[in-house]
N, C-alpha and C. Protein backbone atom coordinates (compact mmCIF):
# COMPACT_ATOMS: atom_id res chain seq x y z
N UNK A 1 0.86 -1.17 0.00
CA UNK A 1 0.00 0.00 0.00
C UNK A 1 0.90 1.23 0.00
N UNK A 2 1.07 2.14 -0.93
CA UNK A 2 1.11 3.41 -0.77
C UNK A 2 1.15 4.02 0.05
N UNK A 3 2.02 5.06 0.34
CA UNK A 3 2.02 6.14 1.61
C UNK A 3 0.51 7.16 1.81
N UNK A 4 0.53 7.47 0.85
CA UNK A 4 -1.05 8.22 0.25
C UNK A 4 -2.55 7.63 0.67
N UNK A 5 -2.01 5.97 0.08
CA UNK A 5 -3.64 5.17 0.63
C UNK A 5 -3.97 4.81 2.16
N UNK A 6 -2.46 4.73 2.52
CA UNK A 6 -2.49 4.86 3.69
C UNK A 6 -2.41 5.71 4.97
N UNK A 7 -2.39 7.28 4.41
CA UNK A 7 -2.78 8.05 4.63
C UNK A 7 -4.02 8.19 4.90
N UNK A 8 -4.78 8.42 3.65
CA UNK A 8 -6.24 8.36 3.47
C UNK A 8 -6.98 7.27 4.29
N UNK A 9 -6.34 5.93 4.39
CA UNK A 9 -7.26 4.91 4.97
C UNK A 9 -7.53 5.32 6.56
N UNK A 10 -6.06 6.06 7.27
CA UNK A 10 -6.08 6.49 8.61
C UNK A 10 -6.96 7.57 8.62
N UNK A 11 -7.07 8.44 7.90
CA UNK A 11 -8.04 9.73 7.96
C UNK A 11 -9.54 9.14 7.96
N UNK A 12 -9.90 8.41 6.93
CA UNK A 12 -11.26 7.55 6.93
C UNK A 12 -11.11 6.98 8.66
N UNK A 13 -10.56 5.96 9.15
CA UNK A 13 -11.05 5.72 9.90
C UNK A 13 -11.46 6.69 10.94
N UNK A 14 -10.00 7.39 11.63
CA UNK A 14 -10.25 8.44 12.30
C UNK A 14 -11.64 8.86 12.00
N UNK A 15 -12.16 9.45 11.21
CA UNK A 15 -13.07 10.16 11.09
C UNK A 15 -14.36 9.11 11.31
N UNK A 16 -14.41 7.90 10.63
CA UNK A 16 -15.78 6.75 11.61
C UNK A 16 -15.42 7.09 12.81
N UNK A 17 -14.76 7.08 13.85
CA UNK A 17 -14.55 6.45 14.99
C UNK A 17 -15.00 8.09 15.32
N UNK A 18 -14.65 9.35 15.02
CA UNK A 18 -14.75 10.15 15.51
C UNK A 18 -16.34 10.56 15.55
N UNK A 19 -16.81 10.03 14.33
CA UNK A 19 -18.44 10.69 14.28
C UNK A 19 -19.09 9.61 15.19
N UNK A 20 -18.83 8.58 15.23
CA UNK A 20 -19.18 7.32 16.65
C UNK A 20 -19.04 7.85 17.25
N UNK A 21 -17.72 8.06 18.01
CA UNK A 21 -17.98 8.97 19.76
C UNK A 21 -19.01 9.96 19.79
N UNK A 22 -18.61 10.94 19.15
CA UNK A 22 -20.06 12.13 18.45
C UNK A 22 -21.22 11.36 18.70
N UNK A 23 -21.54 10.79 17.83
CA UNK A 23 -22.80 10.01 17.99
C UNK A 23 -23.39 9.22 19.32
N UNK A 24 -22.31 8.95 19.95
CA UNK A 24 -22.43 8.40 21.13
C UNK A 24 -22.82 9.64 22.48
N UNK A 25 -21.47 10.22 22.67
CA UNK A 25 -21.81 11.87 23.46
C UNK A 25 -23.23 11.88 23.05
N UNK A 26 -23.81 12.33 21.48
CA UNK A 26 -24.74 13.10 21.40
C UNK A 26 -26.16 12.33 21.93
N UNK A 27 -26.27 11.16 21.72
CA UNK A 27 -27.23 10.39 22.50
C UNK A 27 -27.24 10.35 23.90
N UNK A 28 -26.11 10.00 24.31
CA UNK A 28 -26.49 9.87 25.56
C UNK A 28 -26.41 11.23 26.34
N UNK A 29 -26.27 12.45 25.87
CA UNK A 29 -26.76 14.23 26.51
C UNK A 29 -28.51 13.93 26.00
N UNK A 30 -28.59 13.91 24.90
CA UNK A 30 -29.98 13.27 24.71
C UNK A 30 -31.19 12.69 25.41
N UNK A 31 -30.60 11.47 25.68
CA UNK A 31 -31.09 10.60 26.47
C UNK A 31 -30.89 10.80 27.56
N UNK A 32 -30.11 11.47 28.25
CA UNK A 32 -30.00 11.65 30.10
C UNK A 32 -30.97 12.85 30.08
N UNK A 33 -31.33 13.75 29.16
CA UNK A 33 -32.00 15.02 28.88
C UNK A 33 -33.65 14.50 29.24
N UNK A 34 -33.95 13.86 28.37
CA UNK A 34 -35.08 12.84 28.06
C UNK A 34 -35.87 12.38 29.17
N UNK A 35 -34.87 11.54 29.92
CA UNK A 35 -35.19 10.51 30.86
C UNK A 35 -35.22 11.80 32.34
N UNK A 36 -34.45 12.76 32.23
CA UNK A 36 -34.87 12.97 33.30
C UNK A 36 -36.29 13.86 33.13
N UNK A 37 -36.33 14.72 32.09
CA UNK A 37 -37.79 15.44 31.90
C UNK A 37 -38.92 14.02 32.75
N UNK A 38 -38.92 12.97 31.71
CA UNK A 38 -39.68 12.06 31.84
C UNK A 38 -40.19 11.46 33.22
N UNK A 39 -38.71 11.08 34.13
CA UNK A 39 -39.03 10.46 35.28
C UNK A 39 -38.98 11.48 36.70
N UNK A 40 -38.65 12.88 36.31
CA UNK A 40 -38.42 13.74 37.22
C UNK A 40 -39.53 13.43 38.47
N UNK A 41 -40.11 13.61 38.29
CA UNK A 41 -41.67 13.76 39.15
C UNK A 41 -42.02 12.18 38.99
N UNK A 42 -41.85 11.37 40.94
CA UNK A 42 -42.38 10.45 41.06
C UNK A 42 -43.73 9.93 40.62
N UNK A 43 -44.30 10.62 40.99
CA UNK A 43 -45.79 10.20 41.03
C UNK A 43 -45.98 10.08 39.27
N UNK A 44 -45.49 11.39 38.35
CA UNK A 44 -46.39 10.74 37.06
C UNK A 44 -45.38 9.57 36.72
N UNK A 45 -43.84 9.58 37.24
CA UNK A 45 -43.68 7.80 36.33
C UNK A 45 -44.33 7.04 36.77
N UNK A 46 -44.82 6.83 38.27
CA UNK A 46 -45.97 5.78 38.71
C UNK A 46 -47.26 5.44 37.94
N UNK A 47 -47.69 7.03 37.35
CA UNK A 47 -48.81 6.78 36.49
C UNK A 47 -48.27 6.30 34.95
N UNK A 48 -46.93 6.19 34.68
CA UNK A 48 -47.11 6.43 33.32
C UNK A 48 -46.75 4.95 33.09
N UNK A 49 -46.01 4.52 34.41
CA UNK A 49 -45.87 2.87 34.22
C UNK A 49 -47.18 2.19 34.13
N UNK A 50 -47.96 2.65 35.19
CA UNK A 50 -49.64 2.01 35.28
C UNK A 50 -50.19 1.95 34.03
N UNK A 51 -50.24 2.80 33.23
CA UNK A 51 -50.76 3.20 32.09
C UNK A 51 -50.35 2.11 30.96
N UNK A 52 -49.20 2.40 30.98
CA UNK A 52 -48.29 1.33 29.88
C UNK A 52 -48.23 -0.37 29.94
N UNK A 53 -48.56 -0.25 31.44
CA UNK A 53 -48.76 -1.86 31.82
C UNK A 53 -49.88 -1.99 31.95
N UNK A 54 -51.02 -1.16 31.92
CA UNK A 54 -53.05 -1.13 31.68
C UNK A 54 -52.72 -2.01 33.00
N UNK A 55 -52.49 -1.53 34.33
CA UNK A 55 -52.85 -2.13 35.73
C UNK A 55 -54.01 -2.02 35.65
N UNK A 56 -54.80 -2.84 36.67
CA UNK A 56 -55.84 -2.48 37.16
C UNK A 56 -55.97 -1.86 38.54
N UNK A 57 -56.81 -1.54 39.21
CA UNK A 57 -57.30 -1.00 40.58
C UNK A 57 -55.84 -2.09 41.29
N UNK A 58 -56.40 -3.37 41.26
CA UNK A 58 -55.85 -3.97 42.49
C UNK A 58 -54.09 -3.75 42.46
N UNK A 59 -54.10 -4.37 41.15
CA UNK A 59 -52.49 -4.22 41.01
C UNK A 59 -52.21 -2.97 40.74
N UNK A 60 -52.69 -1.54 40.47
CA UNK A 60 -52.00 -0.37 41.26
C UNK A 60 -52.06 0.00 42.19
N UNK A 61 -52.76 -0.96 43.16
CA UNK A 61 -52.73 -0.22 44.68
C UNK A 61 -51.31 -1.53 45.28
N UNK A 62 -50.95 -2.45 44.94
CA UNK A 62 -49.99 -3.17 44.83
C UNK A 62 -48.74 -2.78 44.59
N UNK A 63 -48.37 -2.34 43.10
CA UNK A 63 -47.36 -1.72 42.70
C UNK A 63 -47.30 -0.23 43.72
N UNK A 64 -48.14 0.65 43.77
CA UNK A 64 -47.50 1.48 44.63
C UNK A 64 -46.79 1.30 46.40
N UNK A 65 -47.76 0.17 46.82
CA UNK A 65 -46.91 -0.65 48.24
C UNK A 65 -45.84 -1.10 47.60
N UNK A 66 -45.77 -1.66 46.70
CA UNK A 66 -44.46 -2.29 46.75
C UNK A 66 -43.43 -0.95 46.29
N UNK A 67 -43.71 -0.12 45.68
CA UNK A 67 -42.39 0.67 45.75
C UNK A 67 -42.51 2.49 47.19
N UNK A 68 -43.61 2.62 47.12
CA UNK A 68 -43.62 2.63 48.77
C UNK A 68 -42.29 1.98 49.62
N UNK A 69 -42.51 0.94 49.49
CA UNK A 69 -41.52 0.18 50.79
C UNK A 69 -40.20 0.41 50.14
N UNK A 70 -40.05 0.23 49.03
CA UNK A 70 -39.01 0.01 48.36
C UNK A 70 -38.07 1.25 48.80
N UNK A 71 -38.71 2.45 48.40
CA UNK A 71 -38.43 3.93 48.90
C UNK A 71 -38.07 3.90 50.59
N UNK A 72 -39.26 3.15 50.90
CA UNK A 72 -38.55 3.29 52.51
C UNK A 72 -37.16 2.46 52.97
N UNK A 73 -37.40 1.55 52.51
CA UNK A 73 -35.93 0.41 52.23
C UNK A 73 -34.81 1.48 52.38
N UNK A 74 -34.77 2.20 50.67
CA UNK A 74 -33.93 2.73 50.45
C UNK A 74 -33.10 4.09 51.45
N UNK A 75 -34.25 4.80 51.98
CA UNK A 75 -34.47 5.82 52.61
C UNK A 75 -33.40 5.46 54.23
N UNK A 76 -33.74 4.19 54.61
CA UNK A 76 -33.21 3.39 55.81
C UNK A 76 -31.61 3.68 55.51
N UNK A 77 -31.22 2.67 54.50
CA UNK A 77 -30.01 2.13 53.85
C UNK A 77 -29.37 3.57 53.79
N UNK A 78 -29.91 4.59 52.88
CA UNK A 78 -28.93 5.85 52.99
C UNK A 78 -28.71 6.76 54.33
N UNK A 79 -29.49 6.49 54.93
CA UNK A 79 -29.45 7.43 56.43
C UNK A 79 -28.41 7.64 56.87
N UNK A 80 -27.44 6.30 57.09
CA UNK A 80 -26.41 6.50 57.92
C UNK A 80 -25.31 7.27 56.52
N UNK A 81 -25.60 7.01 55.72
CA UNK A 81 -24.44 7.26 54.14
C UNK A 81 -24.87 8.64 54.07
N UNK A 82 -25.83 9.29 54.51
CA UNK A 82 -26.26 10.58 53.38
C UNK A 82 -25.43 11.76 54.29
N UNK A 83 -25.20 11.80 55.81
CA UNK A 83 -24.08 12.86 56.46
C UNK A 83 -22.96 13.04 55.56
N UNK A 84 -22.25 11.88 55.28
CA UNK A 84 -20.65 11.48 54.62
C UNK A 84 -21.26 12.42 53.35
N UNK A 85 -22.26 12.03 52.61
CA UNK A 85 -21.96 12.40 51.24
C UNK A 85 -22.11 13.49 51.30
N UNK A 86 -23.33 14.06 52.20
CA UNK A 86 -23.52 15.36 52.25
C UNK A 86 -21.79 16.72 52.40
N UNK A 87 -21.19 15.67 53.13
CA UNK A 87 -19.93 16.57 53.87
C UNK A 87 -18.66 16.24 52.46
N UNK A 88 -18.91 15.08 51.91
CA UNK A 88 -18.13 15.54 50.37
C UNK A 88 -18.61 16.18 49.54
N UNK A 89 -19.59 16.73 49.36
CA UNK A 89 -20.69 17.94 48.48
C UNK A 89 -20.18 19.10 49.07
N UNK A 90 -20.03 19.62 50.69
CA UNK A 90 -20.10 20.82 50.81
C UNK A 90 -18.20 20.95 50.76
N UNK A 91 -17.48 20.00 51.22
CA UNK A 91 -16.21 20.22 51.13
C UNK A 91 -15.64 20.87 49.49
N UNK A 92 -16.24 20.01 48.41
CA UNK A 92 -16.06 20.48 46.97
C UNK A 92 -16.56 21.71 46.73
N UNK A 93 -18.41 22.10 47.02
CA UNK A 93 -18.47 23.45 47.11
C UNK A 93 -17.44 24.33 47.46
N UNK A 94 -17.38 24.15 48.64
CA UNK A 94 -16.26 25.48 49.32
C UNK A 94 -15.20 25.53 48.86
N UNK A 95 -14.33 24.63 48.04
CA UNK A 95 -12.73 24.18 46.88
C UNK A 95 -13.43 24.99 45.48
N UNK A 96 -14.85 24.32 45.75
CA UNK A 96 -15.39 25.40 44.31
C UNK A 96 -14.94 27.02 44.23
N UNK A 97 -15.75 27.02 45.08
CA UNK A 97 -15.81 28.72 45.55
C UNK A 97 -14.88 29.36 46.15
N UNK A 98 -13.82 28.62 46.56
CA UNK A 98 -12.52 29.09 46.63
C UNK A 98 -11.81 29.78 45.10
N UNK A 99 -12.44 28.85 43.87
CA UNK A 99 -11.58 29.27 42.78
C UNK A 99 -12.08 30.13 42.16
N UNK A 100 -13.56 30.72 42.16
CA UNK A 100 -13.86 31.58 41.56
C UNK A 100 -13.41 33.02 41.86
N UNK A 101 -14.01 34.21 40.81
CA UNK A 101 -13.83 35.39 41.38
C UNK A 101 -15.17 35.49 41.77
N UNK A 102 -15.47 36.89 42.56
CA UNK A 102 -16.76 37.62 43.94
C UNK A 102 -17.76 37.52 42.59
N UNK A 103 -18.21 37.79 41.43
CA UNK A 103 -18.66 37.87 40.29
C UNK A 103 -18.88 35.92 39.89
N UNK A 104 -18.14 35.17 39.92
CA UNK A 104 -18.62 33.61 39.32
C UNK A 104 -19.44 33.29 40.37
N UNK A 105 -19.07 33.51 41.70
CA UNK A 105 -19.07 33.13 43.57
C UNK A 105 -20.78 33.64 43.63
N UNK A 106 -21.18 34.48 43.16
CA UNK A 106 -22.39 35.07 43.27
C UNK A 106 -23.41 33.88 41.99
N UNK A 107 -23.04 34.25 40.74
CA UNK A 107 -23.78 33.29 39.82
C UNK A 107 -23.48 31.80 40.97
N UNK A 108 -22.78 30.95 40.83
CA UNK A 108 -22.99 29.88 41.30
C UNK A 108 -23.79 29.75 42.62
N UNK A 109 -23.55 30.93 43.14
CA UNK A 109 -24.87 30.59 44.71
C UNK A 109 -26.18 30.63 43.84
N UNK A 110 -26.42 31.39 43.11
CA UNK A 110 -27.52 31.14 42.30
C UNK A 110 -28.26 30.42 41.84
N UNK A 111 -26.89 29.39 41.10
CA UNK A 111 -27.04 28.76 40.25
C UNK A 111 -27.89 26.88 41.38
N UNK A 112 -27.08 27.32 42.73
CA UNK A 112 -27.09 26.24 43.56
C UNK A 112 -28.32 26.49 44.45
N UNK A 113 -28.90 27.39 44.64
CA UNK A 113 -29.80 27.84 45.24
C UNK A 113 -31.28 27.37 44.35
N UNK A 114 -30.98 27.45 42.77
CA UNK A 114 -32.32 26.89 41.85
C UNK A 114 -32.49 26.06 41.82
N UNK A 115 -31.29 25.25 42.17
CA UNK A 115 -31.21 23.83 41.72
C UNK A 115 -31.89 23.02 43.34
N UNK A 116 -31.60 23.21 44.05
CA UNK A 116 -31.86 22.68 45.49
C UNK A 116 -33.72 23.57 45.51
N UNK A 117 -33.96 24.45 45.35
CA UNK A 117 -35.50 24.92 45.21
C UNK A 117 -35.99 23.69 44.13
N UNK A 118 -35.76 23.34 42.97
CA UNK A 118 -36.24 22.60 42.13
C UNK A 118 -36.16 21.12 42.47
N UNK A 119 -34.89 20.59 43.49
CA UNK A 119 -35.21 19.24 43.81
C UNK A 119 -36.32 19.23 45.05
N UNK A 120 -36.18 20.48 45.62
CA UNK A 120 -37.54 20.28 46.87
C UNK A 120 -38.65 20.22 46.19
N UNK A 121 -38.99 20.72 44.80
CA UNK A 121 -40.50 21.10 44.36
C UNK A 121 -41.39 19.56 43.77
N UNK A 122 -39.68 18.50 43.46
CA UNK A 122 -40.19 17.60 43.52
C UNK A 122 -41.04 16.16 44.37
């Protein structure tokens, strides 16, 4: 093979592999976009599973005990974990906000202040 074709053959690939990753990134910003609109708010994925699986009365008063508990399960299990994580969240904040200038330091309280209003609203 030629210096030239083999040139060209590396540029071709490069360039599959590059519009793949592309393609890949771009789905899954996509799809994490998607899924959270979708499942944000407990209660309508509860309805939208009911819906899709045509429950009836009995088995949606079923499916919601069972993930009821499930939630409480979970709720148990993180209790003792959620201090720790909480205290690696605020340690990074404050390394955050160490690096900004009085001008980024202000947007990001902002920015952290909408975001924590919007997970309570759920």
């Amino acid at each position: 093979m030629t210096r030239t074709k083999g040139a060209a053959l590396a540029f071709y690939a490069g360039a599959v592999l590059v519009g793949a990753l592309l393609g890949i990134i771009a789905d899954r910003v996509v799809l994490r976009e998607r899924l959270a609109r979708e499942w944000r708010d407990p209660r309508s994925m509860r309805d939208r599973i009911a819906v899709q699986l045509d429950l009836d009365a009995d088995q949606r008063a079923r499916f919601d005990t069972i993930l009821d508990a499930r939630n409480r399960r979970y709720d148990s299990l993180m209790a003792p974990v959620r201090p720790v994580l909480d205290s690696v969240g605020t340690a990074a904040r404050q390394e955050i906000q160490a690096m900004l200038t009085p001008e980024q330091r202000a947007r990001y309280e902002d920015m952290r202040r909408s975001r924590e209003r919007s997970r309570q609203e759920r």
